[in-house]
N, C-alpha and C. Protein backbone atom coordinates (compact mmCIF):
# COMPACT_ATOMS: atom_id res chain seq x y z
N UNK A 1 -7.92 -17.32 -17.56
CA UNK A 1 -8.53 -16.10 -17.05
C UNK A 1 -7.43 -15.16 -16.56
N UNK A 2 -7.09 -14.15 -17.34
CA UNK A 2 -6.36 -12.93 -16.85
C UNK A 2 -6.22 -12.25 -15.32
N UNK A 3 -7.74 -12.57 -14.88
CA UNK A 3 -7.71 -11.99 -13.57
C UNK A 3 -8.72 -10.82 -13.83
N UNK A 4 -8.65 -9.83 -12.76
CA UNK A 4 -9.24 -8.32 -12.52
C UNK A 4 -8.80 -7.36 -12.22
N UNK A 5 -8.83 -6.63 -13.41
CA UNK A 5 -7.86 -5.54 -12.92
C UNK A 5 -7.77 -5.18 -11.84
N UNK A 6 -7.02 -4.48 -11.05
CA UNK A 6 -7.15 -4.16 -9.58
C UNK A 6 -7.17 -5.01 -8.51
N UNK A 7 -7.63 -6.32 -8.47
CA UNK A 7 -7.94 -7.69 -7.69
C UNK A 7 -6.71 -8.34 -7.52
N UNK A 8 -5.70 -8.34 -7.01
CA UNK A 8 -4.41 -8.95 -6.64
C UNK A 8 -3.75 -8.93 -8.08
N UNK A 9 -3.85 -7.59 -8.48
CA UNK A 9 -3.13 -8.02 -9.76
C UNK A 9 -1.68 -7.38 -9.88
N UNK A 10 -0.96 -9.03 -10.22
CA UNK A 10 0.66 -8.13 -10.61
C UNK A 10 1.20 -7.62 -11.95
N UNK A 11 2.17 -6.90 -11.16
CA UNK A 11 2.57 -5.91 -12.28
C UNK A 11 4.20 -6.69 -12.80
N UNK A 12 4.05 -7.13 -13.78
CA UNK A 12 5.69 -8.11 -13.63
C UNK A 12 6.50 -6.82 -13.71
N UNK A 13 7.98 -7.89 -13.40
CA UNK A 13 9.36 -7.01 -13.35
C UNK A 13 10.09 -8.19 -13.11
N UNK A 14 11.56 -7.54 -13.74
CA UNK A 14 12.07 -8.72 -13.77
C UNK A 14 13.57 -8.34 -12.00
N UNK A 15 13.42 -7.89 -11.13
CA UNK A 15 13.82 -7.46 -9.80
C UNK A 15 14.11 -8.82 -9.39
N UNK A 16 13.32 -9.92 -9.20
CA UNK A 16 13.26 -10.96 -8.21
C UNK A 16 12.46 -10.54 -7.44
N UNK A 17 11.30 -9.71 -7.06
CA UNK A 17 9.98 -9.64 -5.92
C UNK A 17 8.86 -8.99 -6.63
N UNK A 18 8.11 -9.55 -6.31
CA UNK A 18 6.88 -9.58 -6.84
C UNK A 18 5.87 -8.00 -6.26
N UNK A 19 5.18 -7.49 -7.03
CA UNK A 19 4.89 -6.20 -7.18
C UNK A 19 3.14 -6.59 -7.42
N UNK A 20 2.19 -6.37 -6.31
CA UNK A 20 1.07 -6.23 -6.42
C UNK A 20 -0.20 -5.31 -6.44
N UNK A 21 -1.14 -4.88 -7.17
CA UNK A 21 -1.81 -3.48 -6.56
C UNK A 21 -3.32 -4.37 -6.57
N UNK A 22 -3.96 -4.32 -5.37
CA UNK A 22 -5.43 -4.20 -5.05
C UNK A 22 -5.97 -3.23 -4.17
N UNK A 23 -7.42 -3.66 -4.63
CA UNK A 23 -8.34 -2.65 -4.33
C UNK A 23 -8.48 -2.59 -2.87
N UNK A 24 -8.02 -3.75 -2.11
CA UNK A 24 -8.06 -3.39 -0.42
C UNK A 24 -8.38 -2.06 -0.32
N UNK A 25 -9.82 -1.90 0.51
CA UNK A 25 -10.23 -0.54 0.63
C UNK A 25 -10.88 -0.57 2.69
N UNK A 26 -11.34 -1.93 2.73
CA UNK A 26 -11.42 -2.69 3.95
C UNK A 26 -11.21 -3.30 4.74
N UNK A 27 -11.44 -3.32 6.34
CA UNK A 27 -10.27 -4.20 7.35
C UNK A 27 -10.29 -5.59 6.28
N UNK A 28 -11.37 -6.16 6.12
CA UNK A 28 -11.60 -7.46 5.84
C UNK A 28 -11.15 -7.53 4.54
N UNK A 29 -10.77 -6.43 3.69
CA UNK A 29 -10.01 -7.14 2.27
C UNK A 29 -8.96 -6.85 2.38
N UNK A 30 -8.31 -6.05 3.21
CA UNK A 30 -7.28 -5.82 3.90
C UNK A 30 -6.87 -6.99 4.39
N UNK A 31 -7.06 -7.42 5.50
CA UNK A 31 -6.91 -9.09 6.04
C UNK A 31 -6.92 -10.07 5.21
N UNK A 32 -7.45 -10.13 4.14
CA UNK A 32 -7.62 -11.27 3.52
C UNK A 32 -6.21 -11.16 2.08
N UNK A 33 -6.29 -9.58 1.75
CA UNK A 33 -5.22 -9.61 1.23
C UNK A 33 -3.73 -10.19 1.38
N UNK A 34 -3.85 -9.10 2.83
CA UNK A 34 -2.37 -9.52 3.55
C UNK A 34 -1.95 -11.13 3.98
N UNK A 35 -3.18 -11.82 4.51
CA UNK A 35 -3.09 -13.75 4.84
C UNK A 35 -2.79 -13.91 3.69
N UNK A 36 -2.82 -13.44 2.77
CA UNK A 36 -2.95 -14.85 1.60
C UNK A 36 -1.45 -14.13 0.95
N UNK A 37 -1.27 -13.06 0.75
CA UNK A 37 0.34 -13.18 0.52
C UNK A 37 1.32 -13.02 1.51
N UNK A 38 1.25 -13.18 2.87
CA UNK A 38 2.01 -13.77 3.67
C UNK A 38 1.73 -15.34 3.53
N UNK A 39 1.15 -15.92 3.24
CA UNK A 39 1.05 -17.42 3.18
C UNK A 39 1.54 -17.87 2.21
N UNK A 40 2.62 -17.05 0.98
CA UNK A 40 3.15 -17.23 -0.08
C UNK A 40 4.40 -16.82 -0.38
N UNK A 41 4.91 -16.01 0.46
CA UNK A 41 6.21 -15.39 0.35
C UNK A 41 7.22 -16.57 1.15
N UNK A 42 8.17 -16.94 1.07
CA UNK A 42 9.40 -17.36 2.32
C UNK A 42 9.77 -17.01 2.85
N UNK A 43 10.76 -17.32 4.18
CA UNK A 43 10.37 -17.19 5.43
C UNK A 43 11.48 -16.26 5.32
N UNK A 44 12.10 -16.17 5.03
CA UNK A 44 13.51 -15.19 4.60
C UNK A 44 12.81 -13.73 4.03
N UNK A 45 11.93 -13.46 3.28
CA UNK A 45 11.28 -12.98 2.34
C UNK A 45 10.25 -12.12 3.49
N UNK A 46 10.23 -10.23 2.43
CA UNK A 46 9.30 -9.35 3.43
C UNK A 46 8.29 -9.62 2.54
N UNK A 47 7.13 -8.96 3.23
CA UNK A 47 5.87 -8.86 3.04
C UNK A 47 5.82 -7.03 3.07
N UNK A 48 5.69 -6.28 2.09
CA UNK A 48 5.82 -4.85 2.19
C UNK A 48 4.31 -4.19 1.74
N UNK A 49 3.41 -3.64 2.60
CA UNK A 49 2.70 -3.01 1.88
C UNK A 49 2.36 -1.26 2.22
N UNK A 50 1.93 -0.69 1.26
CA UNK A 50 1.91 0.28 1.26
C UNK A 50 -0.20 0.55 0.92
N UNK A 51 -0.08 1.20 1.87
CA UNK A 51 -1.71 1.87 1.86
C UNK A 51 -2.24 3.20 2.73
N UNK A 52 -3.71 3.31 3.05
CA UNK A 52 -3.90 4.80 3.05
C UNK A 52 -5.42 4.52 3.53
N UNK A 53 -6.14 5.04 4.20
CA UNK A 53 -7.80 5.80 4.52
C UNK A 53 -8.16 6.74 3.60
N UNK A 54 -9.33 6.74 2.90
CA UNK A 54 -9.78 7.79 1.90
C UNK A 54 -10.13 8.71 3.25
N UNK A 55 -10.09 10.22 2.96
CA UNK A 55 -10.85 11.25 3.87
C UNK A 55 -12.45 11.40 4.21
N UNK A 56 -12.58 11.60 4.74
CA UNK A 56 -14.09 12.37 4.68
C UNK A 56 -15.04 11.06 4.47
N UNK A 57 -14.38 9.82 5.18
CA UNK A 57 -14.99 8.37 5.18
C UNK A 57 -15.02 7.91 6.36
N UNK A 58 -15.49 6.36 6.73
CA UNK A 58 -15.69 6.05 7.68
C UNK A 58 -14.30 5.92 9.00
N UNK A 59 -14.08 6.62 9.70
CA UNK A 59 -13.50 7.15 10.57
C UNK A 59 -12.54 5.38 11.29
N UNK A 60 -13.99 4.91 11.69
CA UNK A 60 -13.69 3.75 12.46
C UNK A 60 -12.74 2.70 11.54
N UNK A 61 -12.71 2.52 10.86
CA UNK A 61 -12.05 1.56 10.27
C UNK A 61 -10.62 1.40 10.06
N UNK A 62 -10.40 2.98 9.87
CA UNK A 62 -8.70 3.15 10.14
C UNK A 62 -7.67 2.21 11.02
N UNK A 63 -8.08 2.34 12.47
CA UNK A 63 -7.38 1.86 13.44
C UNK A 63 -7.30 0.36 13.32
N UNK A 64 -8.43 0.33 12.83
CA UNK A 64 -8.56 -1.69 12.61
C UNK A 64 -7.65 -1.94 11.19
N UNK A 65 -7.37 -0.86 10.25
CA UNK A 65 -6.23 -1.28 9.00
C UNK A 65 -4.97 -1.42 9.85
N UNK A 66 -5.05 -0.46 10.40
CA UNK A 66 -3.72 -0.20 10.89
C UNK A 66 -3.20 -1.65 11.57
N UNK A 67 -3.99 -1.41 12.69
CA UNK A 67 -3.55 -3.08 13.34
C UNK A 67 -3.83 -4.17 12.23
N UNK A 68 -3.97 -4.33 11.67
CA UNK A 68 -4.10 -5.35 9.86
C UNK A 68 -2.83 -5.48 9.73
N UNK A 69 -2.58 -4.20 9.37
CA UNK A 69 -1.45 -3.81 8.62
C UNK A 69 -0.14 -4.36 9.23
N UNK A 70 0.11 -3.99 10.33
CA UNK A 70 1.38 -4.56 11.59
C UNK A 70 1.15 -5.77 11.90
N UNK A 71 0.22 -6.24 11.67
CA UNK A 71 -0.23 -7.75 11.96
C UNK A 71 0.30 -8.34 10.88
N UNK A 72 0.05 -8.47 9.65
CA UNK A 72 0.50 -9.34 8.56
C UNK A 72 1.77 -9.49 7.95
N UNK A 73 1.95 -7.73 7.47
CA UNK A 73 3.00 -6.91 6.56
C UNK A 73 4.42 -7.14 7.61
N UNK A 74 5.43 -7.07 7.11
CA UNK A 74 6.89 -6.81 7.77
C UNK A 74 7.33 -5.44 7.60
N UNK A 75 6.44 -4.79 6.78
CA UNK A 75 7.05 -3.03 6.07
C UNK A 75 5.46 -2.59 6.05
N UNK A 76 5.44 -1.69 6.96
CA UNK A 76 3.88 -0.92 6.55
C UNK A 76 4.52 0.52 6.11
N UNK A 77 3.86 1.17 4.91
CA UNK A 77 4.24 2.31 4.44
C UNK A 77 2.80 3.02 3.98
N UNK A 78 2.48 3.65 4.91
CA UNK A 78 0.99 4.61 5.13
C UNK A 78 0.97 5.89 4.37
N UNK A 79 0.44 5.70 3.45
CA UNK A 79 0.32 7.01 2.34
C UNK A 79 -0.96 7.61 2.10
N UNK A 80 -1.28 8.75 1.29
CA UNK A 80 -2.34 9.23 0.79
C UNK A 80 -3.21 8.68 0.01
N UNK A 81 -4.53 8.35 0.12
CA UNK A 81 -5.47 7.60 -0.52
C UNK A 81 -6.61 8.21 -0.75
N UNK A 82 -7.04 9.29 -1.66
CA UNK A 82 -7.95 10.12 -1.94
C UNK A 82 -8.40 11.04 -0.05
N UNK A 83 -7.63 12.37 0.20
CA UNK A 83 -7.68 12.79 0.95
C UNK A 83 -8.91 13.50 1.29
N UNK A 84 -9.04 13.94 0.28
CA UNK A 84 -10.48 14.75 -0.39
C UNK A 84 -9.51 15.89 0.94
N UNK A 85 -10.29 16.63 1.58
CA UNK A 85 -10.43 17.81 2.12
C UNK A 85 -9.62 17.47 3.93
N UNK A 86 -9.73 16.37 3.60
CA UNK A 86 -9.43 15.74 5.11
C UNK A 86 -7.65 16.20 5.22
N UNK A 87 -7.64 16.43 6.44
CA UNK A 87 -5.76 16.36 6.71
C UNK A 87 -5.34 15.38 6.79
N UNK A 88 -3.81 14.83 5.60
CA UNK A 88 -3.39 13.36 5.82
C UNK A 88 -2.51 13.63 7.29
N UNK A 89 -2.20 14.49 8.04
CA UNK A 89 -1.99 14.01 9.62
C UNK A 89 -3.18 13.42 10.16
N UNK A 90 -4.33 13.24 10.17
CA UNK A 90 -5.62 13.05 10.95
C UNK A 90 -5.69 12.06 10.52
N UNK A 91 -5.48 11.43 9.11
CA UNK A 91 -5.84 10.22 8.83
C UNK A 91 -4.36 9.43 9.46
N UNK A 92 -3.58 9.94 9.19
CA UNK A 92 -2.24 8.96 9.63
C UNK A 92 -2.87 8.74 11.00
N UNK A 93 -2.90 9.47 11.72
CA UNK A 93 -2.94 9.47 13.36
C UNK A 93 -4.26 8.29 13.93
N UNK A 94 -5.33 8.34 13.03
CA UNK A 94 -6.50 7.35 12.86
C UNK A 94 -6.00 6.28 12.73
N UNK A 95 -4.72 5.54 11.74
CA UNK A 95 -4.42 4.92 11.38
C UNK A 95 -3.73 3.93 12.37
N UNK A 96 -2.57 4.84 12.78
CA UNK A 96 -1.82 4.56 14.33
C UNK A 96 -1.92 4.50 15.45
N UNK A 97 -3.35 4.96 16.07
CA UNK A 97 -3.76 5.07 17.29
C UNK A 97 -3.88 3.65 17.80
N UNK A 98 -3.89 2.83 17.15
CA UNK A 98 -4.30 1.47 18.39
C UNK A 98 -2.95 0.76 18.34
N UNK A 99 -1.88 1.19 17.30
CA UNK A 99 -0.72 0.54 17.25
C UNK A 99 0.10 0.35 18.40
N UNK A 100 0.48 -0.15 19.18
CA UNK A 100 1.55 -0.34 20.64
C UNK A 100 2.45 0.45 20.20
N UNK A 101 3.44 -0.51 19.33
CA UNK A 101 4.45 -0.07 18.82
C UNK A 101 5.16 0.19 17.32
N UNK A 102 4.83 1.55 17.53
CA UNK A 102 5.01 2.08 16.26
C UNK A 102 6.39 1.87 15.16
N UNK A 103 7.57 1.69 16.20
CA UNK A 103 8.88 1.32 15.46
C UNK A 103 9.02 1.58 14.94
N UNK A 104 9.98 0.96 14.01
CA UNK A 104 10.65 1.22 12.46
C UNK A 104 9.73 0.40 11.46
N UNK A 105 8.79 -0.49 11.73
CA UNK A 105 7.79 -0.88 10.88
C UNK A 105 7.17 -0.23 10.29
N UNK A 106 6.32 0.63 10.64
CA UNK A 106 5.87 1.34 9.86
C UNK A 106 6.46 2.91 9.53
N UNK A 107 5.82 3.35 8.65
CA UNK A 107 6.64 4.51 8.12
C UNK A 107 5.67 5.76 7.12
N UNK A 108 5.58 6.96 7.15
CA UNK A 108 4.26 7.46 6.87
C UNK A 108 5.30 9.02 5.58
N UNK A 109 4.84 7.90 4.45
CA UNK A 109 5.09 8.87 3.30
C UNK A 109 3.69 9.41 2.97
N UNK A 110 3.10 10.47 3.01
CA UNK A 110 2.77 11.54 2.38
C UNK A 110 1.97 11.35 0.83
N UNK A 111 2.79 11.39 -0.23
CA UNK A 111 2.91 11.60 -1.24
C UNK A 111 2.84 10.09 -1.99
N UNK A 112 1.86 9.69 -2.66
CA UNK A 112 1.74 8.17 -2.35
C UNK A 112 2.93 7.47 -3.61
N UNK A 113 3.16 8.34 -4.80
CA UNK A 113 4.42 7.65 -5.65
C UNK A 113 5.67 8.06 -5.04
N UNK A 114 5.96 8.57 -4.10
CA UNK A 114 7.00 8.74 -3.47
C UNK A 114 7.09 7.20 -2.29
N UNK A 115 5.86 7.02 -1.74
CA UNK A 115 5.43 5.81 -0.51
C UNK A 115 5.69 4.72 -1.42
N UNK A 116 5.14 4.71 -3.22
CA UNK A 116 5.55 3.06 -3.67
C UNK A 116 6.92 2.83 -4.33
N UNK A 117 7.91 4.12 -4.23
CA UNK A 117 9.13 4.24 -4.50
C UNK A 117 9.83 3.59 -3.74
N UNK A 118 9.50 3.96 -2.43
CA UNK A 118 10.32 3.97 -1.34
C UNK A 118 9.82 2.34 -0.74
N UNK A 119 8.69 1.68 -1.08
CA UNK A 119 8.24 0.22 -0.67
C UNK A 119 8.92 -0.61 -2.09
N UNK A 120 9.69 -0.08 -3.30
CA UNK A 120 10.10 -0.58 -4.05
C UNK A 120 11.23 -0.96 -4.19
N UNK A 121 12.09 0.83 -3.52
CA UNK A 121 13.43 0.57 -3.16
C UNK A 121 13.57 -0.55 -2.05
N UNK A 122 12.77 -0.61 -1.06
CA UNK A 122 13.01 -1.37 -0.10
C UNK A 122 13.25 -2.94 -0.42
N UNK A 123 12.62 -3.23 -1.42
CA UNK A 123 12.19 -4.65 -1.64
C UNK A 123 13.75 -5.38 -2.14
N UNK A 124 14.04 -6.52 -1.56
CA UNK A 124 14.73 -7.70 -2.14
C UNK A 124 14.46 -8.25 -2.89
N UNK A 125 15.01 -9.08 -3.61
CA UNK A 125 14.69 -10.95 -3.96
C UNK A 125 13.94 -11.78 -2.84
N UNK A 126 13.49 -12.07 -3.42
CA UNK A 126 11.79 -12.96 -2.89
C UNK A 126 10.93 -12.04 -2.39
N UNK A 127 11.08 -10.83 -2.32
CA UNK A 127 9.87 -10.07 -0.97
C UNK A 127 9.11 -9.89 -2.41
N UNK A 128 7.89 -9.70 -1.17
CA UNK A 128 5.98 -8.95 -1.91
C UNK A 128 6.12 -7.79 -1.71
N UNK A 129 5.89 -6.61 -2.69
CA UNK A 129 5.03 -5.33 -2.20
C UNK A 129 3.81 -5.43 -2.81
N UNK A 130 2.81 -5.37 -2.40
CA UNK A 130 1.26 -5.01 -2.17
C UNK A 130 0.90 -3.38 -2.02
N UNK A 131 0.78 -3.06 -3.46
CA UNK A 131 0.04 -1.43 -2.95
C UNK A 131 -1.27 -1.57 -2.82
N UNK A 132 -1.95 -1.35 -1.49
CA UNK A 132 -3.72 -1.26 -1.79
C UNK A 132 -4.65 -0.14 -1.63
N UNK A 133 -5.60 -0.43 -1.65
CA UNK A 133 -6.73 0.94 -1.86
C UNK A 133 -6.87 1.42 -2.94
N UNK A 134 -6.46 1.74 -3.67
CA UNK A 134 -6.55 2.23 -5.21
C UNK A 134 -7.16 1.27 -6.27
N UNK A 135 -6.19 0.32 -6.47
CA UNK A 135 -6.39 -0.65 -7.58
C UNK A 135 -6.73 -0.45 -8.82
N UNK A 136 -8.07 -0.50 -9.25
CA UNK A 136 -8.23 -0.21 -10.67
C UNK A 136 -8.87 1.31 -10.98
N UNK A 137 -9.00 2.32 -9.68
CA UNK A 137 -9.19 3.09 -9.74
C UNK A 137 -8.13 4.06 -10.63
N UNK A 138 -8.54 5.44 -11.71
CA UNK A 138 -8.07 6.09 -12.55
C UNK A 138 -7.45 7.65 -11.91
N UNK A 139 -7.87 7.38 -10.31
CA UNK A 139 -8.24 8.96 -10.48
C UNK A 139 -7.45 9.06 -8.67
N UNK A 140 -7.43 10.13 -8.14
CA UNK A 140 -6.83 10.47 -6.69
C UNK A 140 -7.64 11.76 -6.31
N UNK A 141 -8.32 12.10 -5.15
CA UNK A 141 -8.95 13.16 -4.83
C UNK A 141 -7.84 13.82 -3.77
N UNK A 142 -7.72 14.85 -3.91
CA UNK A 142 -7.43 16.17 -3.21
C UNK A 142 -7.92 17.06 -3.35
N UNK A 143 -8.61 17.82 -2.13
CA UNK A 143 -9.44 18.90 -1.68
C UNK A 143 -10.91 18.40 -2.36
N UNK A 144 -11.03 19.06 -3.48
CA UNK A 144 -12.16 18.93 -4.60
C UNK A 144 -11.84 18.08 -5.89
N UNK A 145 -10.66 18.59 -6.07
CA UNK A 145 -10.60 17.83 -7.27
C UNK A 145 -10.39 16.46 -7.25
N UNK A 146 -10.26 15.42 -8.59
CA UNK A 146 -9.85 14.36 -9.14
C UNK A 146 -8.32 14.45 -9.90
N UNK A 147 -7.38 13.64 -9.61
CA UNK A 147 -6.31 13.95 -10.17
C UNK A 147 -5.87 12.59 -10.88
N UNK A 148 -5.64 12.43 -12.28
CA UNK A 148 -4.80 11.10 -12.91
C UNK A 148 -4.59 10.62 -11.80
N UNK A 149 -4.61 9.18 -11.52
CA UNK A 149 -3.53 8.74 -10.49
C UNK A 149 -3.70 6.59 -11.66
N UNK A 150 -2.62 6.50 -10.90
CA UNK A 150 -2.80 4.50 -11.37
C UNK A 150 -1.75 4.16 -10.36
N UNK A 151 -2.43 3.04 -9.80
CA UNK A 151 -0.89 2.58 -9.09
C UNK A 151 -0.44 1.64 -9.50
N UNK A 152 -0.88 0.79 -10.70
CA UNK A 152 0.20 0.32 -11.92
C UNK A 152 0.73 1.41 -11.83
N UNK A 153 0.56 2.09 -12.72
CA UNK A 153 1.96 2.84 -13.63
C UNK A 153 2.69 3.69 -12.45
N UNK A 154 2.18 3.63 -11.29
CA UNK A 154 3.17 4.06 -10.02
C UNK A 154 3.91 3.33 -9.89
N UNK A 155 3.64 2.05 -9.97
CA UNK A 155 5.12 1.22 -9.52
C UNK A 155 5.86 0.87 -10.90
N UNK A 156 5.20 0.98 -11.78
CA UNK A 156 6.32 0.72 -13.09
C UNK A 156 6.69 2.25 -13.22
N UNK A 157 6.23 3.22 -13.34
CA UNK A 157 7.38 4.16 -12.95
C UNK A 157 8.57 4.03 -12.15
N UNK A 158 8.17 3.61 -10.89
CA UNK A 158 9.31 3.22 -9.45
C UNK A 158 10.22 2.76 -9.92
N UNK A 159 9.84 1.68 -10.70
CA UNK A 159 10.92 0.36 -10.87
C UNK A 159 11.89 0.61 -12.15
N UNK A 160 11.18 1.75 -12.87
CA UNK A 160 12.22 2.42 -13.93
C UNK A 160 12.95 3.56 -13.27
N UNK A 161 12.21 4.27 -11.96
CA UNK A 161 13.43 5.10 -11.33
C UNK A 161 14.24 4.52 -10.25
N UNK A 162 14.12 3.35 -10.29
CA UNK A 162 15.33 2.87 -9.01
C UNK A 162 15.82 1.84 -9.60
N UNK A 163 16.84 2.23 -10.68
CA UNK A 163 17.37 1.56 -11.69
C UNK A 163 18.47 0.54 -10.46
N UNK A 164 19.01 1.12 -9.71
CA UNK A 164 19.73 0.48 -8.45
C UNK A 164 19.33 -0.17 -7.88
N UNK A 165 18.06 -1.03 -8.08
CA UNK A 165 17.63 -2.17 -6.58
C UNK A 165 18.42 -3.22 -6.78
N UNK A 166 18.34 -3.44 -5.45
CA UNK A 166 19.37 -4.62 -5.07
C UNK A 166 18.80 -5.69 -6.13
């Protein structure tokens, strides 16, 4: 069985770290994402993920990714996830509000193939990046519209523009 698209599915490369995109759209697939590939990486080894709040959605849930997110991940990288009309400051800030400490852990790219660039460059030998929210979705909302989006071919783009990873 191949799997599902979008459902913890990796994208090979031959880097040495493993490159994942699911549909995590919820605290709880969120959580369940993040346990189960922190329960697989080594202890040497990051856990990097990169994700986002759709706009003009349920409000409450943000703060509970967020703390998800700092809870599991060693690299949180908070990007745009269908904004629709919403300001991505409002959603970042939703995101971070229950966080203590914000640190150098997390980190808030904008522009979401710029966010799985930059969770790609980051990555070593043995580390996970996990892009979620998207998954097998085709498409990215801003304002009104629908825009191409894949976050496969976001990170196999990445990994053909950061011909330099360690």
């Amino acid at each position: 069985f191949p799997g599902v698209p979008g459902r913890m599915e990796e994208v090979p490369n031959k880097l040495g770290f493993r490159t994942i995109v699911d549909f995590a759209h919820t605290p709880n697939a969120l959580e369940n994402v993040l346990k189960t590939l922190r329960s697989q990486k080594v202890e040497s080894s990051s856990l990097i993920v990169v994700f986002g709040c759709a706009g003009l959605r349920d409000h409450t849930k943000r703060p509970m990714m967020g703390e998800i997110a700092t809870k599991y991940a060693d690299k949180v990288i908070v990007t745009a996830e269908d904004p629709r009309t919403e300001k991505i400051e409002n959603i970042f800030q939703d995101i971070t509000s229950s966080i203590q400490d914000l640190g150098s852990k997390i980190l808030r790219v904008d522009d979401r193939q710029k966010a799985i660039e930059k969770a790609i460059g980051m990555a070593k030998k043995g580390d996970i990046v996990v892009i979620t929210g998207k998954g097998h979705e085709k498409s990215m909302c801003f304002g009104k519209t629908e825009y191409p989006w894949s976050d496969r071919e976001a990170i196999i783009k990445s990994i053909s523009n950061n011909v330099g990873i360690h």
